[in-house]
Protein backbone atom coordinates (compact mmCIF):
# COMPACT_ATOMS: atom_id res chain seq x y z
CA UNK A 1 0.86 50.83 -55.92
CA UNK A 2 1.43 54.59 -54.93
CA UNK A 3 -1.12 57.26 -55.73
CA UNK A 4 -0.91 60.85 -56.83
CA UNK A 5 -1.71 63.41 -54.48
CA UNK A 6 -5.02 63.71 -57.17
CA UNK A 7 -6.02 60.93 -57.01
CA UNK A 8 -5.71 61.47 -52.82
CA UNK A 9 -7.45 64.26 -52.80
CA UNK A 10 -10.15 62.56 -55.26
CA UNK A 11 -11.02 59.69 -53.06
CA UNK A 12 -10.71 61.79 -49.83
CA UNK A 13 -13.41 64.20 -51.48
CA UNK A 14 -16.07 61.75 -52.72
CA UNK A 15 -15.62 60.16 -48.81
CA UNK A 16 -16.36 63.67 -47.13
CA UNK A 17 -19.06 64.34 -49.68
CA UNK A 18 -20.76 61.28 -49.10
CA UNK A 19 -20.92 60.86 -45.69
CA UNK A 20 -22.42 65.00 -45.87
CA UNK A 21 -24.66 63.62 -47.78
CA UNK A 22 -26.12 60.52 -45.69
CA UNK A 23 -25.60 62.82 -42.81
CA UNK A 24 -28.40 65.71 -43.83
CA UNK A 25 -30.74 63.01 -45.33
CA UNK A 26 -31.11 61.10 -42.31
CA UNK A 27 -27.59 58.87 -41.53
CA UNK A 28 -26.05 56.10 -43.65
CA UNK A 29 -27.73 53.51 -41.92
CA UNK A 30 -30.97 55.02 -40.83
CA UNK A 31 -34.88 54.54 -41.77
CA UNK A 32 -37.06 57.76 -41.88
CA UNK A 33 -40.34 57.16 -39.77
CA UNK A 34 -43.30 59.57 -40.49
CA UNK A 35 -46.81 59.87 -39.39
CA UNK A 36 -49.92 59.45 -42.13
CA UNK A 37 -51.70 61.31 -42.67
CA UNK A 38 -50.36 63.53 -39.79
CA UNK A 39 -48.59 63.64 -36.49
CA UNK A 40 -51.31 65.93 -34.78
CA UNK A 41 -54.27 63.30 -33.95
CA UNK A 42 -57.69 63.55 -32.48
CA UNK A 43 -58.67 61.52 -29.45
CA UNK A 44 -60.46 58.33 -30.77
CA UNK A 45 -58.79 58.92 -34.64
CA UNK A 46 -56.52 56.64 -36.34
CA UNK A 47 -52.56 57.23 -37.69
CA UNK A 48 -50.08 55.07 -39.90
CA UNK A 49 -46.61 55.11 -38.66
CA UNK A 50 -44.49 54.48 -41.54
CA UNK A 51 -40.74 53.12 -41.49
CA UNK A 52 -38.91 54.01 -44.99
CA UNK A 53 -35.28 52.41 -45.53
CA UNK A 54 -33.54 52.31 -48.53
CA UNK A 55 -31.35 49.32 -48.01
CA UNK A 56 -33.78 46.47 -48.09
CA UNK A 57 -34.71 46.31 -44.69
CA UNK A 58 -38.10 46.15 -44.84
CA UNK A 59 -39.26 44.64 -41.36
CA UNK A 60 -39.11 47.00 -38.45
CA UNK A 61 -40.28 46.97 -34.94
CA UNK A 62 -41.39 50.48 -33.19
CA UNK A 63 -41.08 51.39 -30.20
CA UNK A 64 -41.78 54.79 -27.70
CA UNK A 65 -39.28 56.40 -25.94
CA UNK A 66 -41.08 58.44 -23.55
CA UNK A 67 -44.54 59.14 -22.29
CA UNK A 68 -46.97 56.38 -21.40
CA UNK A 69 -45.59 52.51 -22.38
CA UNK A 70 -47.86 51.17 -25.37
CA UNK A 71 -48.46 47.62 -24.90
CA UNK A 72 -49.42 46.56 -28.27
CA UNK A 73 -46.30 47.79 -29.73
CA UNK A 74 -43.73 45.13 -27.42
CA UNK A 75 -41.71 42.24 -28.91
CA UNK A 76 -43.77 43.12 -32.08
CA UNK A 77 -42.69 43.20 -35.93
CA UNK A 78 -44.10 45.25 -38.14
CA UNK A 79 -43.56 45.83 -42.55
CA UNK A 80 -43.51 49.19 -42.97
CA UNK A 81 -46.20 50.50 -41.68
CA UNK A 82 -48.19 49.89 -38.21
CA UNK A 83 -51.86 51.11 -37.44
CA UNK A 84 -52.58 52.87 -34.52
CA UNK A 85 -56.53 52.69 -34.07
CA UNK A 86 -58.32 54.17 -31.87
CA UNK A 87 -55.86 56.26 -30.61
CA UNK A 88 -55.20 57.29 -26.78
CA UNK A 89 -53.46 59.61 -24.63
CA UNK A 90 -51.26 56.88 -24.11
CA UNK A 91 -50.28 56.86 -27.89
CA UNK A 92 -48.66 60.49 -27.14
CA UNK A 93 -44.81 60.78 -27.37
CA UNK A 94 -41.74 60.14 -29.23
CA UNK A 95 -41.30 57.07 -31.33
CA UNK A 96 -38.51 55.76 -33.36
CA UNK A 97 -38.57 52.39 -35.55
CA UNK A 98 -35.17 50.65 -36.25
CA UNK A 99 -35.28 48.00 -39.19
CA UNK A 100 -33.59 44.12 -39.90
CA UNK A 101 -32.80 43.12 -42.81
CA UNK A 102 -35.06 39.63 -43.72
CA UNK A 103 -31.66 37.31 -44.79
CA UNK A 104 -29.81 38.65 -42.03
CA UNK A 105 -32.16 38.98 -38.57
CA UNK A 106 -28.76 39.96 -36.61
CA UNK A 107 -28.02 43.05 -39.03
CA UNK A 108 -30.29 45.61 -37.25
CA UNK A 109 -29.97 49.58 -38.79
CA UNK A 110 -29.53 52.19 -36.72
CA UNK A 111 -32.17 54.09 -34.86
CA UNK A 112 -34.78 56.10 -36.75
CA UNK A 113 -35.20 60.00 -36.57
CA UNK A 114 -37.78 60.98 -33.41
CA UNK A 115 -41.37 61.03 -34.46
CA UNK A 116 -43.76 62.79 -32.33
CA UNK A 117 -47.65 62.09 -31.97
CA UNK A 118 -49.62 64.48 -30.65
CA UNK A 119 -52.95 63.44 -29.59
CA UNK A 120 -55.79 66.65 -29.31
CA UNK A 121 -59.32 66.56 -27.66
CA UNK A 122 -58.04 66.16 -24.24
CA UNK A 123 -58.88 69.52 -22.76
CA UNK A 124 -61.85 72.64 -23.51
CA UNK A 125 -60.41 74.63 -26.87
CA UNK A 126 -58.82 78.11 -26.45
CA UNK A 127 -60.58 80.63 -28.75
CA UNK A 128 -58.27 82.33 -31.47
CA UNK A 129 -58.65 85.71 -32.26
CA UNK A 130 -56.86 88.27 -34.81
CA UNK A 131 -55.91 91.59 -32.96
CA UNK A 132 -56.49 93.73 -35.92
CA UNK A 133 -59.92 91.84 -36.90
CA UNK A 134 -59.95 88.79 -39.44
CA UNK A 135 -59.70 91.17 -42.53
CA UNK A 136 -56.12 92.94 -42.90
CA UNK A 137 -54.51 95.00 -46.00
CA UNK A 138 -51.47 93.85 -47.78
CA UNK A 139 -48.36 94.74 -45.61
CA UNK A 140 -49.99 95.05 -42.22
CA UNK A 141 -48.53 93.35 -39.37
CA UNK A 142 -50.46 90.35 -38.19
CA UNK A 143 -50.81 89.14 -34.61
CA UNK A 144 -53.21 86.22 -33.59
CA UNK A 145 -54.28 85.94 -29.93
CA UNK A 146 -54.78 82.12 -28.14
CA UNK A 147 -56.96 82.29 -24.92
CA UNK A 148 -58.44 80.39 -22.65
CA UNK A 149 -59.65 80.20 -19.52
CA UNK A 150 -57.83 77.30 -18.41
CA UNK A 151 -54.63 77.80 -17.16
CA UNK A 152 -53.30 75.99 -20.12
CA UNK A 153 -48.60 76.34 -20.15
CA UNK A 154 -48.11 76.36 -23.69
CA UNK A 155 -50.11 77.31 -27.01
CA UNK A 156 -49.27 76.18 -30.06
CA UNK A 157 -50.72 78.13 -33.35
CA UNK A 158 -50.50 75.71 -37.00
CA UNK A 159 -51.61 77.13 -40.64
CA UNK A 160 -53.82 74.86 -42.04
CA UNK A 161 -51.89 72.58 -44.66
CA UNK A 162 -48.67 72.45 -42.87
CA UNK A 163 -46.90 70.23 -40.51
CA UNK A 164 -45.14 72.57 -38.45
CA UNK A 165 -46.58 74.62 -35.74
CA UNK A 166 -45.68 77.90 -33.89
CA UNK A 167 -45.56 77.82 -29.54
CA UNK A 168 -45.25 80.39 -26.89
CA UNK A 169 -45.83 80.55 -23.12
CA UNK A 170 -49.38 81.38 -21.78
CA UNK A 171 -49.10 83.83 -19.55
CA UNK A 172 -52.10 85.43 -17.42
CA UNK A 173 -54.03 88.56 -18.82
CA UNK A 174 -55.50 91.46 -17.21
CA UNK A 175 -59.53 90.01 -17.83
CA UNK A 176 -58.09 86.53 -16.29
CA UNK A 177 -57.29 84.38 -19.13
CA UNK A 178 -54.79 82.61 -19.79
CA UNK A 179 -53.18 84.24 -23.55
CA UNK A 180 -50.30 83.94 -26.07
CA UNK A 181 -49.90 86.78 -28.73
CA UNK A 182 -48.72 85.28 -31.97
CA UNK A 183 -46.67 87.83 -34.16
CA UNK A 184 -46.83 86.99 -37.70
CA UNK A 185 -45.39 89.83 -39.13
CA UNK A 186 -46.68 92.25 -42.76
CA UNK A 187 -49.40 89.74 -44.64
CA UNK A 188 -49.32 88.95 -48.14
CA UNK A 189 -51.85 86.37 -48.49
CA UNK A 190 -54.43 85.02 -46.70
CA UNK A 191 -54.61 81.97 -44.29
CA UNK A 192 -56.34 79.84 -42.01
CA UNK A 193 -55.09 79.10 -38.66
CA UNK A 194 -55.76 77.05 -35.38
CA UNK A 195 -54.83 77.28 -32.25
CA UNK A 196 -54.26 74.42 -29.44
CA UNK A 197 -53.73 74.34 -25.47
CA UNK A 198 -50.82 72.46 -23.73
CA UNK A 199 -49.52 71.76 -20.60
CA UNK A 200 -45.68 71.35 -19.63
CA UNK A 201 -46.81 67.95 -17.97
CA UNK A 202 -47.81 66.30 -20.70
CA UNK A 203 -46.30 68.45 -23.76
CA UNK A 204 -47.77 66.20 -26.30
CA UNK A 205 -51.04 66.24 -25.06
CA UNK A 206 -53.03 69.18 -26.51
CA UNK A 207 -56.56 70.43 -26.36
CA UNK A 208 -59.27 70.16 -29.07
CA UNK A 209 -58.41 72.75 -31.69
CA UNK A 210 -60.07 76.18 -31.99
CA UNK A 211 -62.50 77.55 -34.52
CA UNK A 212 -60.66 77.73 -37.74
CA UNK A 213 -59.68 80.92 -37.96
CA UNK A 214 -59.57 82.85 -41.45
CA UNK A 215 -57.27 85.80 -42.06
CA UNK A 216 -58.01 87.34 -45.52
CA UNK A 217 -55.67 89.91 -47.07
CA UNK A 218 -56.75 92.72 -49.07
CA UNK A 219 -55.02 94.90 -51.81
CA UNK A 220 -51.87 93.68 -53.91
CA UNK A 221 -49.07 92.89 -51.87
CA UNK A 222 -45.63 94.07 -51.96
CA UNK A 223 -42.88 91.73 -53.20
CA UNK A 224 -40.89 93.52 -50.62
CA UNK A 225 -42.97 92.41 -47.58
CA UNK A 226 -42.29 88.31 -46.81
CA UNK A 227 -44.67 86.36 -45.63
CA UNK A 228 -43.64 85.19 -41.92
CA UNK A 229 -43.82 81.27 -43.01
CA UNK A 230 -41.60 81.74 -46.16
CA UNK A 231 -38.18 81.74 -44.66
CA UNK A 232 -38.53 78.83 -43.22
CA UNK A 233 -40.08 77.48 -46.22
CA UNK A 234 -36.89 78.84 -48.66
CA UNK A 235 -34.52 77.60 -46.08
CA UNK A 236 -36.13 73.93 -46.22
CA UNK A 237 -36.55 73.69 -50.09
CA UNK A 238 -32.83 75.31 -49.91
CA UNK A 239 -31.46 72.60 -47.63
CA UNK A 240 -33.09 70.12 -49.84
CA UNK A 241 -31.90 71.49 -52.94
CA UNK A 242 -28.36 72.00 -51.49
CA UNK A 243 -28.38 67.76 -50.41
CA UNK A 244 -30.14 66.82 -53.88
CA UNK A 245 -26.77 68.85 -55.45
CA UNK A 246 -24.39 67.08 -52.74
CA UNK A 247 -25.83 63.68 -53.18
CA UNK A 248 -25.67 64.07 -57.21
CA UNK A 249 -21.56 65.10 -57.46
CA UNK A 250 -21.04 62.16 -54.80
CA UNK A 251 -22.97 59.70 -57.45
CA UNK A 252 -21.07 61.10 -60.45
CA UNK A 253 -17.96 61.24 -58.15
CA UNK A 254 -18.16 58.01 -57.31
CA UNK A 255 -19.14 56.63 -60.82
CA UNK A 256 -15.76 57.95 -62.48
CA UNK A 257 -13.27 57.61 -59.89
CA UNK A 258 -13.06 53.42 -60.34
CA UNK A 259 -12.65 54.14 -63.74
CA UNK A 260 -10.02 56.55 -63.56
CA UNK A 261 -8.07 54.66 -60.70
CA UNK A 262 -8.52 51.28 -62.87
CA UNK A 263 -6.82 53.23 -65.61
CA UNK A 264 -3.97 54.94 -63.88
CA UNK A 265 -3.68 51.11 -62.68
CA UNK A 266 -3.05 49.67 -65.69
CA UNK A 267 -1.09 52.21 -67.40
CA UNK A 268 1.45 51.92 -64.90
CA UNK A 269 1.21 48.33 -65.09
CA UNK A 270 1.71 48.64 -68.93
CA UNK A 271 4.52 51.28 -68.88
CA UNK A 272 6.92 49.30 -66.19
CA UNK A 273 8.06 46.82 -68.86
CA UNK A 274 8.72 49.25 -70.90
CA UNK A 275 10.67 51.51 -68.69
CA UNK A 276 12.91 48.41 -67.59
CA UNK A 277 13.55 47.56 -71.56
CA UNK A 278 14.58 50.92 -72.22
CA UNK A 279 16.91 51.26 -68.93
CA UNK A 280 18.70 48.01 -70.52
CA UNK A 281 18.89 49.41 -73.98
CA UNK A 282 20.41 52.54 -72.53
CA UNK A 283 23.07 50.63 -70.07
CA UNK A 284 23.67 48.74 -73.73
CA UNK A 285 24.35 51.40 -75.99
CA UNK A 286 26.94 53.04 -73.30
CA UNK A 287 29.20 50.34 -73.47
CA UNK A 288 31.74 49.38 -77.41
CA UNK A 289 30.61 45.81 -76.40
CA UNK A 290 26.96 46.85 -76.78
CA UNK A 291 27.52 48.70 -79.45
CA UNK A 292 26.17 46.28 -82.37
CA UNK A 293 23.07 44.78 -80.74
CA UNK A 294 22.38 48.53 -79.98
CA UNK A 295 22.47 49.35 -83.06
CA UNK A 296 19.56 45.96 -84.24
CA UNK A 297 17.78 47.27 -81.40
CA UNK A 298 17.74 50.79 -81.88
CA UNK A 299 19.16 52.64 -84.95
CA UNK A 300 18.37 55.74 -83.24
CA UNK A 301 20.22 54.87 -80.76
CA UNK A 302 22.60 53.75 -83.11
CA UNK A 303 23.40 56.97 -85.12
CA UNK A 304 24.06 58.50 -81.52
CA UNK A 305 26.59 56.07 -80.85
CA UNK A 306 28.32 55.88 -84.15
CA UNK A 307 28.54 59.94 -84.01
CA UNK A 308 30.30 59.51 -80.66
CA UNK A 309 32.79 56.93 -81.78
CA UNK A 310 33.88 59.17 -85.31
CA UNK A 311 34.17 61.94 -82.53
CA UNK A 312 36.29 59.94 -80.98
């Protein structure tokens, strides 16, 4: 059966679009692991490392890609979820889970997304400071200072109630700390933030947090001035809008085209006996010897032919 170049195009679209799809949410054949209820741990805490799949694979086994080797976690199986309690500097580093489906032990999916567990406590907490004093007005540039007096390699600066975290370089000050200057840019509401320590030895690693650190905003802000976080935050609720949108047209795409192949199908199918029957007909009616079962046939077809004979 050929296909219209429509039809082509159809089907080649829906493929593209849905492997786009799998692609941003994670891969076709690809669990999601997270960290509850966070990735940054204390020393002597406790976290759930979760392994979602969507294809029924619902035993996994975990394991750590760099770092320390974690005993507990070898030739081990695991449904869903695995508890890591108490947790240890060892328990720092990258993880990934990969799942098997329970009818089928030898169909294994492919490798989760990196998770990273950072484990805090391990070193004296830096002090955080605001350069401009903890109370700002709207549209003044923020910039929070890490210190320490250990000669910590990286700093890394979180906002309370969010999983991502800002890092720069330590580098030495004039009074003999160790410092990183945060800029945050104009402030239009007001936060709390925490600083940690880090060195490049053991990246995932960190100190015990600083003091929480308030910064309160006075006056009404400007709609003009962003708050540093919010690109970041527009660009991920963007990203997830613009799969949600992708994903959708593939499932509607995907829904209609069997439909309308299945009917381009059969109206071929029905139209080819019909097409043949005619083709005969036609042969028929060209010929005087055809001339009378044309016209039982087809008295259209007929009236032509009687017309061309009193012509003739």
């Amino acid at each position: 059966m050929s296909m219209s170049p429509t039809v082509i195009i159809l089907a080649c679209l829906g493929f593209f679009l849905d492997q786009s799809v799998w692609a941003h949410v994670g891969g076709q054949d690809k669990p999601f692991c997270s960290a509850w209820p966070s990735a940054v741990v204390p020393q002597g805490g406790h976290v759930t490392l979760r392994c979602h799949y969507r294809r029924g694979f619902n035993i996994f086994t975990l394991y750590k890609k760099d770092g320390v080797p974690v005993p507990e976690l070898y030739n081990r199986i695991f449904w869903n979820s695995f508890l890591i309690s108490p947790v240890t500097p060892a328990h720092a580093g990258t993880y990934r889970c990969r799942g098997f489906h329970p009818h089928s032990p030898t169909e294994w999916s492919a490798p989760s997304n990196p998770l990273v567990i950072m484990v805090t406590g391990l070193y004296e907490k830096p002090s955080l400071t605001a350069r401009l004093g903890p109370t700002v007005r709207a549209g003044e540039n923020v910039t929070l200072s890490c210190s320490s007096q250990s000669s910590f390699d990286i700093y890394h600066l979180s906002r309370e109630g969010e999983a991502h975290e800002l890092r720069l370089p330590a580098v030495p000050s004039i009074n003999g700390t160790f410092q990183a200057d945060f800029p945050l840019g104009p402030a239009t509401h007001g936060e709390t933030y925490r600083c940690f320590g880090s060195f490049h030895g053991s990246p995932y690693e960190w100190s015990d947090p600083s003091d929480p650190l308030p910064v309160s905003v006075t006056g009404n802000p400007s709609s003009s001035w962003p708050s540093p976080t919010e690109p970041s935050f527009k660009t991920g609720i963007a990203r997830h809008l613009h799969a949600v949108i992708r994903y959708s047209v593939a499932i509607i795409l995907f829904t209609i085209l069997p439909f309308f192949l299945l009917h381009r199908w059969c109206s071929k199918k029905k139209s080819k006996p019909h097409e043949a029957e005619a083709r005969e007909l036609r042969a028929l009616c060209g010929s005087r010897m055809g001339a009378r079962r044309c016209c039982c046939n087809e008295p259209r077809a007929c009236g032509t032919q009687n017309s061309e004979q009193g012509g003739l």
